[in-house]
Protein backbone atom coordinates (compact mmCIF):
# COMPACT_ATOMS: atom_id res chain seq x y z
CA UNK A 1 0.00 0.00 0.00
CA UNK A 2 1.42 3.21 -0.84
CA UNK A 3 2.07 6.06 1.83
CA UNK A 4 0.72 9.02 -0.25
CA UNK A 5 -3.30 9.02 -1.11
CA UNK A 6 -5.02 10.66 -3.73
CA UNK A 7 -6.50 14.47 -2.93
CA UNK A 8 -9.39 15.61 -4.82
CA UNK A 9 -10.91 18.77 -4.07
CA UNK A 10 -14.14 20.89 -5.51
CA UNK A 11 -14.31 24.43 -5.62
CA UNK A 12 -17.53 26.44 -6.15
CA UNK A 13 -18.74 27.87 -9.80
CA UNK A 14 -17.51 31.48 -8.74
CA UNK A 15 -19.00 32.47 -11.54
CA UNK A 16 -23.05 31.95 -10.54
CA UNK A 17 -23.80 29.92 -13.41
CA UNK A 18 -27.41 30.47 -14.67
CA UNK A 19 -28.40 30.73 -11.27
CA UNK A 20 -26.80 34.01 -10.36
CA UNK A 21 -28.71 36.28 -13.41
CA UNK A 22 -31.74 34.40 -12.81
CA UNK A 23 -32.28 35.20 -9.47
CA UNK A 24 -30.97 38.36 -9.98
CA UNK A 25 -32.89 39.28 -12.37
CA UNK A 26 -36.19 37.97 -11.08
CA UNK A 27 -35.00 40.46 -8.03
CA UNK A 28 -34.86 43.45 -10.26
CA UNK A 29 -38.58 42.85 -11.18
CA UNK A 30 -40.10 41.53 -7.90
CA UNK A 31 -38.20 45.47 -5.99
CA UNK A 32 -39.20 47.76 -8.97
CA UNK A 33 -42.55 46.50 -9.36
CA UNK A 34 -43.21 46.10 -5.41
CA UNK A 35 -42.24 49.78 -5.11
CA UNK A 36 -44.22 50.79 -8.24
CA UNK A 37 -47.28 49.24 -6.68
CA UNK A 38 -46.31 50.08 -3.25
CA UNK A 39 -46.10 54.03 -4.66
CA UNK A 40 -49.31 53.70 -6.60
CA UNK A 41 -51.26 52.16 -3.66
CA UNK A 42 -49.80 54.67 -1.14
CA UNK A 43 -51.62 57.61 -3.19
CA UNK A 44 -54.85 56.10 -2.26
CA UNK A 45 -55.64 54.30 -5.83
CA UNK A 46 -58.51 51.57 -6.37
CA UNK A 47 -57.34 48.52 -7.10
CA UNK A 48 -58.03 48.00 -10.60
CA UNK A 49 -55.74 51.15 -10.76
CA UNK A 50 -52.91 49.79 -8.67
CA UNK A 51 -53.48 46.57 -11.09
CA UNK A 52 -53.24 47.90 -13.75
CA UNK A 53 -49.86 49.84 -12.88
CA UNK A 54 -47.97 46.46 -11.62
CA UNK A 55 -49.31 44.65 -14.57
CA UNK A 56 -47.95 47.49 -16.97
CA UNK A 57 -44.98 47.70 -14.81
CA UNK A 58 -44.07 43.95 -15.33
CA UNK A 59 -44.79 44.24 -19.06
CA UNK A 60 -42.51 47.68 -19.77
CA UNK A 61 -39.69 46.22 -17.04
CA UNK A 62 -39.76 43.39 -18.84
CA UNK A 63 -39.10 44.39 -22.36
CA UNK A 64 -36.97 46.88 -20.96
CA UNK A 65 -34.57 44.56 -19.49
CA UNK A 66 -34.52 42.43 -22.82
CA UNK A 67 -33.79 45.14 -25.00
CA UNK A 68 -31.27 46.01 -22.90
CA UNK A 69 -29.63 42.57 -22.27
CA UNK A 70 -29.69 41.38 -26.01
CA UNK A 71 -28.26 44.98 -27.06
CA UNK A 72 -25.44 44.62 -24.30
CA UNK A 73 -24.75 40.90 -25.37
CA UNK A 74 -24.92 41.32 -28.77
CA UNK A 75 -22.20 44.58 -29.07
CA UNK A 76 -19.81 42.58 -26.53
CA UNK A 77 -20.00 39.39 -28.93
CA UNK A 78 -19.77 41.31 -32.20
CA UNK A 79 -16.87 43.39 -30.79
CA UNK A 80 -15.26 39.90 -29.36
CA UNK A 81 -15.79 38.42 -33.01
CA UNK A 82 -14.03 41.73 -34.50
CA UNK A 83 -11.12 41.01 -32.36
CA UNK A 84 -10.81 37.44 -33.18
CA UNK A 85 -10.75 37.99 -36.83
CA UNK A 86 -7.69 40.28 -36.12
CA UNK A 87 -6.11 37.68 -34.60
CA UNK A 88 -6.82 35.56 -37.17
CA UNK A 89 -5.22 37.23 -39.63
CA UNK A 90 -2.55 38.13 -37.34
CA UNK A 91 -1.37 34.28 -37.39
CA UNK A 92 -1.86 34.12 -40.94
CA UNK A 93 0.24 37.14 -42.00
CA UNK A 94 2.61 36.33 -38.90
CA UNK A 95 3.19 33.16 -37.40
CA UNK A 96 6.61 33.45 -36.31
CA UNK A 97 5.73 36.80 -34.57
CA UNK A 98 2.82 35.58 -32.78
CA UNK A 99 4.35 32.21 -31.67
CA UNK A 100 7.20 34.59 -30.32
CA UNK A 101 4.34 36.41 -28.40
CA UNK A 102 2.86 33.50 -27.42
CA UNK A 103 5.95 32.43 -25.60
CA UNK A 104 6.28 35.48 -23.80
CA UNK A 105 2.71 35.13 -22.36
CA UNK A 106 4.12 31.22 -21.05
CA UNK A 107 7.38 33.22 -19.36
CA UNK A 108 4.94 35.92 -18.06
CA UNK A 109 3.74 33.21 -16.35
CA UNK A 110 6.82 31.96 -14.86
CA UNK A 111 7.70 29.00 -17.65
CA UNK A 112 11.22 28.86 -18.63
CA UNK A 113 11.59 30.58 -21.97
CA UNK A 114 13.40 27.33 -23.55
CA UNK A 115 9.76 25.42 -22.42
CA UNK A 116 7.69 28.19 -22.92
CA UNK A 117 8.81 28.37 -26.75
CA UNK A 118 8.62 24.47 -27.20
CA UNK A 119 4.78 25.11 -25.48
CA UNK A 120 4.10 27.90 -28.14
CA UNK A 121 5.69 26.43 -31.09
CA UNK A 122 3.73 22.87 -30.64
CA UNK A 123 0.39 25.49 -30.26
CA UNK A 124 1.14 27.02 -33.41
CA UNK A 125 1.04 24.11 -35.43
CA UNK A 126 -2.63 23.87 -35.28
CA UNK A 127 -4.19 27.21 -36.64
CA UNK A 128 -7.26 26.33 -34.73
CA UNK A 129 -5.75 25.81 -31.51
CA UNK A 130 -3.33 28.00 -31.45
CA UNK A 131 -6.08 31.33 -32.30
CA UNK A 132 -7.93 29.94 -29.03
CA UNK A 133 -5.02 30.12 -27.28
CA UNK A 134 -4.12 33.30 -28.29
CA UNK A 135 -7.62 34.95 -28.03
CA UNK A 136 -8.49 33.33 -24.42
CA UNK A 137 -5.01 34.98 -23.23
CA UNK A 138 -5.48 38.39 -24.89
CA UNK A 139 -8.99 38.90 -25.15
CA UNK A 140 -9.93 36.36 -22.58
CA UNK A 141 -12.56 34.69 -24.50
CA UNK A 142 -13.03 31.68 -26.43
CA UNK A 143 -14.25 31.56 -30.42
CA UNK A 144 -16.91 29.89 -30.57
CA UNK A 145 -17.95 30.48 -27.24
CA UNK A 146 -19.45 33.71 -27.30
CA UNK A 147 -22.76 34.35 -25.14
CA UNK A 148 -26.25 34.43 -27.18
CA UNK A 149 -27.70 37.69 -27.40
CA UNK A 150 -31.15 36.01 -27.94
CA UNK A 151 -30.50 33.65 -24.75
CA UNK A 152 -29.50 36.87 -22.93
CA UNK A 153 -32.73 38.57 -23.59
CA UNK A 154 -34.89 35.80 -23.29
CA UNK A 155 -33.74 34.75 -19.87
CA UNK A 156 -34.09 38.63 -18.69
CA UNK A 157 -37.81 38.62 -19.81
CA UNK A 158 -38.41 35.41 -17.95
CA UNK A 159 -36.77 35.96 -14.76
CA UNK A 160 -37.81 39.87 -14.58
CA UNK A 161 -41.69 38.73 -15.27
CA UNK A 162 -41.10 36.21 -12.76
CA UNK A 163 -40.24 38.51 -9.82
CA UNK A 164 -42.57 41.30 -10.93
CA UNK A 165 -45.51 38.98 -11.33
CA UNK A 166 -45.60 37.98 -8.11
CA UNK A 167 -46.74 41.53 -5.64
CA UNK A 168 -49.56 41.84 -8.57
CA UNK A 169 -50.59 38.27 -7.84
CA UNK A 170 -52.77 39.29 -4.93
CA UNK A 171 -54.22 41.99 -6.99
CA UNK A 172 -54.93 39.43 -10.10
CA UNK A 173 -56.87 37.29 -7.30
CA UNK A 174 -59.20 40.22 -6.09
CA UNK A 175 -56.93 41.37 -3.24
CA UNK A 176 -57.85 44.98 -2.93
CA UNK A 177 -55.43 46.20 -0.26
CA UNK A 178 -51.15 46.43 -0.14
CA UNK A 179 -50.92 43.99 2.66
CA UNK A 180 -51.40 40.61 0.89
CA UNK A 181 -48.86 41.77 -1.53
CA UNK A 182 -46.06 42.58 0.50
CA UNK A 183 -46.44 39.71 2.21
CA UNK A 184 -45.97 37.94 -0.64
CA UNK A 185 -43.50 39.82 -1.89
CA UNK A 186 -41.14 39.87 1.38
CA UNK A 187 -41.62 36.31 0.83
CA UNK A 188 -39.96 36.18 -2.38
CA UNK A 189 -37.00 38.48 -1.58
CA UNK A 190 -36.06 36.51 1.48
CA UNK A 191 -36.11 33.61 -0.36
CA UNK A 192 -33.88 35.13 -3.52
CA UNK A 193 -31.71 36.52 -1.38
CA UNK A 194 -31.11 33.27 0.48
CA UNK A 195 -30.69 31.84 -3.27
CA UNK A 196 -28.39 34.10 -4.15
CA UNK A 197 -26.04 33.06 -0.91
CA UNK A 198 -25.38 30.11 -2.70
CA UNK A 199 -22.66 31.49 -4.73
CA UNK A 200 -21.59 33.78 -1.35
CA UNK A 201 -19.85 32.48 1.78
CA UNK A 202 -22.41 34.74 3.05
CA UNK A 203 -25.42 32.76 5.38
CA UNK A 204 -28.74 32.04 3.67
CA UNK A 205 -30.66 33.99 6.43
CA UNK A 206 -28.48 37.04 5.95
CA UNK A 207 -28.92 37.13 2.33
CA UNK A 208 -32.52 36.52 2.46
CA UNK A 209 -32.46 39.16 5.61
CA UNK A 210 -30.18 41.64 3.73
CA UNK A 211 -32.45 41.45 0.62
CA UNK A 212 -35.48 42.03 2.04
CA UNK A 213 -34.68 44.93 3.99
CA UNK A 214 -33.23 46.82 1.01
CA UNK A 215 -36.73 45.42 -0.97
CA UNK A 216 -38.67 46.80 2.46
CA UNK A 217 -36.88 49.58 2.16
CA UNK A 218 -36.88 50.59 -1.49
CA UNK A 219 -41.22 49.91 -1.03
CA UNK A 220 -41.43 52.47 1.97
CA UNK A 221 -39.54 55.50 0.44
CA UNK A 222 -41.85 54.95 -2.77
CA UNK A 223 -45.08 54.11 -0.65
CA UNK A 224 -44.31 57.44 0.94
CA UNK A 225 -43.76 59.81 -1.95
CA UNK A 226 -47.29 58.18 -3.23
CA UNK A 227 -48.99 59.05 0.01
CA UNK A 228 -47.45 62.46 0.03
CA UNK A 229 -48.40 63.18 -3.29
CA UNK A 230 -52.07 61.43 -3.22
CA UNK A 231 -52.64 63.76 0.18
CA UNK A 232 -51.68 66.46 -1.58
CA UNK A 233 -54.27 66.38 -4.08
CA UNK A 234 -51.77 65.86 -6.85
């Protein structure tokens, strides 16, 4: 039996994953439109008014965020696809300069510069591999591998309707007063935020604590300015 074991060890997707603009953006909707209502209903409005405002608040927040997201994506993947044709043509017009660059990023690194240039000149013999290479260390992205603008905006829409949807639930079930929808929504920002403490170190009751209180909190200043301006008259 040997004296030295195997080690294996897991780290985290840093990175969120799908989970981390999901909930994110389902927290987006469920604090804008919770305040929207929250300001609507603290001017004294019926409730087919205040309905009528989260329901059009969902639907503009909505489209909003996936014009926005697929407009983002889409520059950042058309400027990434720019840059990679450079570097295409770069290798084609000069290998023996970019395999000489390519080295240098290996000693950056702290590789001997005879195994660094053995590294980059066995890279450069595929064109393929070595332009990955080359574009994941300078422009730190992969061809082929760029994100889908469509995907982007889709996956806004969803999760933004998601978390809007649910403070006008109450209202879409002949609720006529705030309460019922606060609830519901402080019920949904605890649990995103404890969600979203699953890419933290952070405890799932403080991120579901944290989130609600700046959810609570974002509700109240808007309820306010509502009531302030409804008692006014405006």
């Amino acid at each position: 039996m040997s004296g030295t074991s195997e080690h294996h060890h897991e780290h985290r997707d840093v990175s969120g994953g799908w989970l981390r603009p999901a909930v994110f953006g389902a927290m987006d909707g469920l604090v804008s439109n919770f305040a929207l209502i929250a300001g609507i209903a603290g001017g004294h409005a019926s409730q087919k008014v205040v309905l009528l405002a989260g329901l059009a608040g969902l639907a503009a927040g909505a489209f909003s965020m996936a014009a926005g997201e697929y407009v983002s994506v889409a520059s950042q993947s058309e400027l990434a696809a720019a840059e990679i044709e450079v570097e295409r043509l770069e290798l084609a017009r000069h290998p023996a300069a970019e395999e000489r660059e390519l080295a240098e990023v290996f000693e950056a690194r702290g590789v001997d510069p005879a195994t660094a240039a053995e590294v980059a000149r066995q890279l450069s013999r595929d064109p393929d591999e070595a332009l990955e290479v080359h574009t994941r260390e300078e422009l730190g992205v992969t061809p082929g591998d760029l994100p889908s603008p469509v995907l982007a905006a889709v996956s806004s829409f969803l999760s933004f309707g998601v978390g809007a949807l649910l403070p006008v639930l109450p209202y879409l079930l002949g609720g006529a007063s705030l309460w019922p929808a606060a609830a519901v929504a402080a019920v949904g920002l605890f649990c995103a935020g404890a969600l979203v403490s699953r890419v933290t170190t952070r405890a799932w009751w403080y991120g579901g604590l944290r989130q609600l209180a700046f959810g609570a909190a974002a509700a109240a200043i808007t309820y306010g300015v509502g009531a302030l301006i409804g008692g006014n008259g405006v």
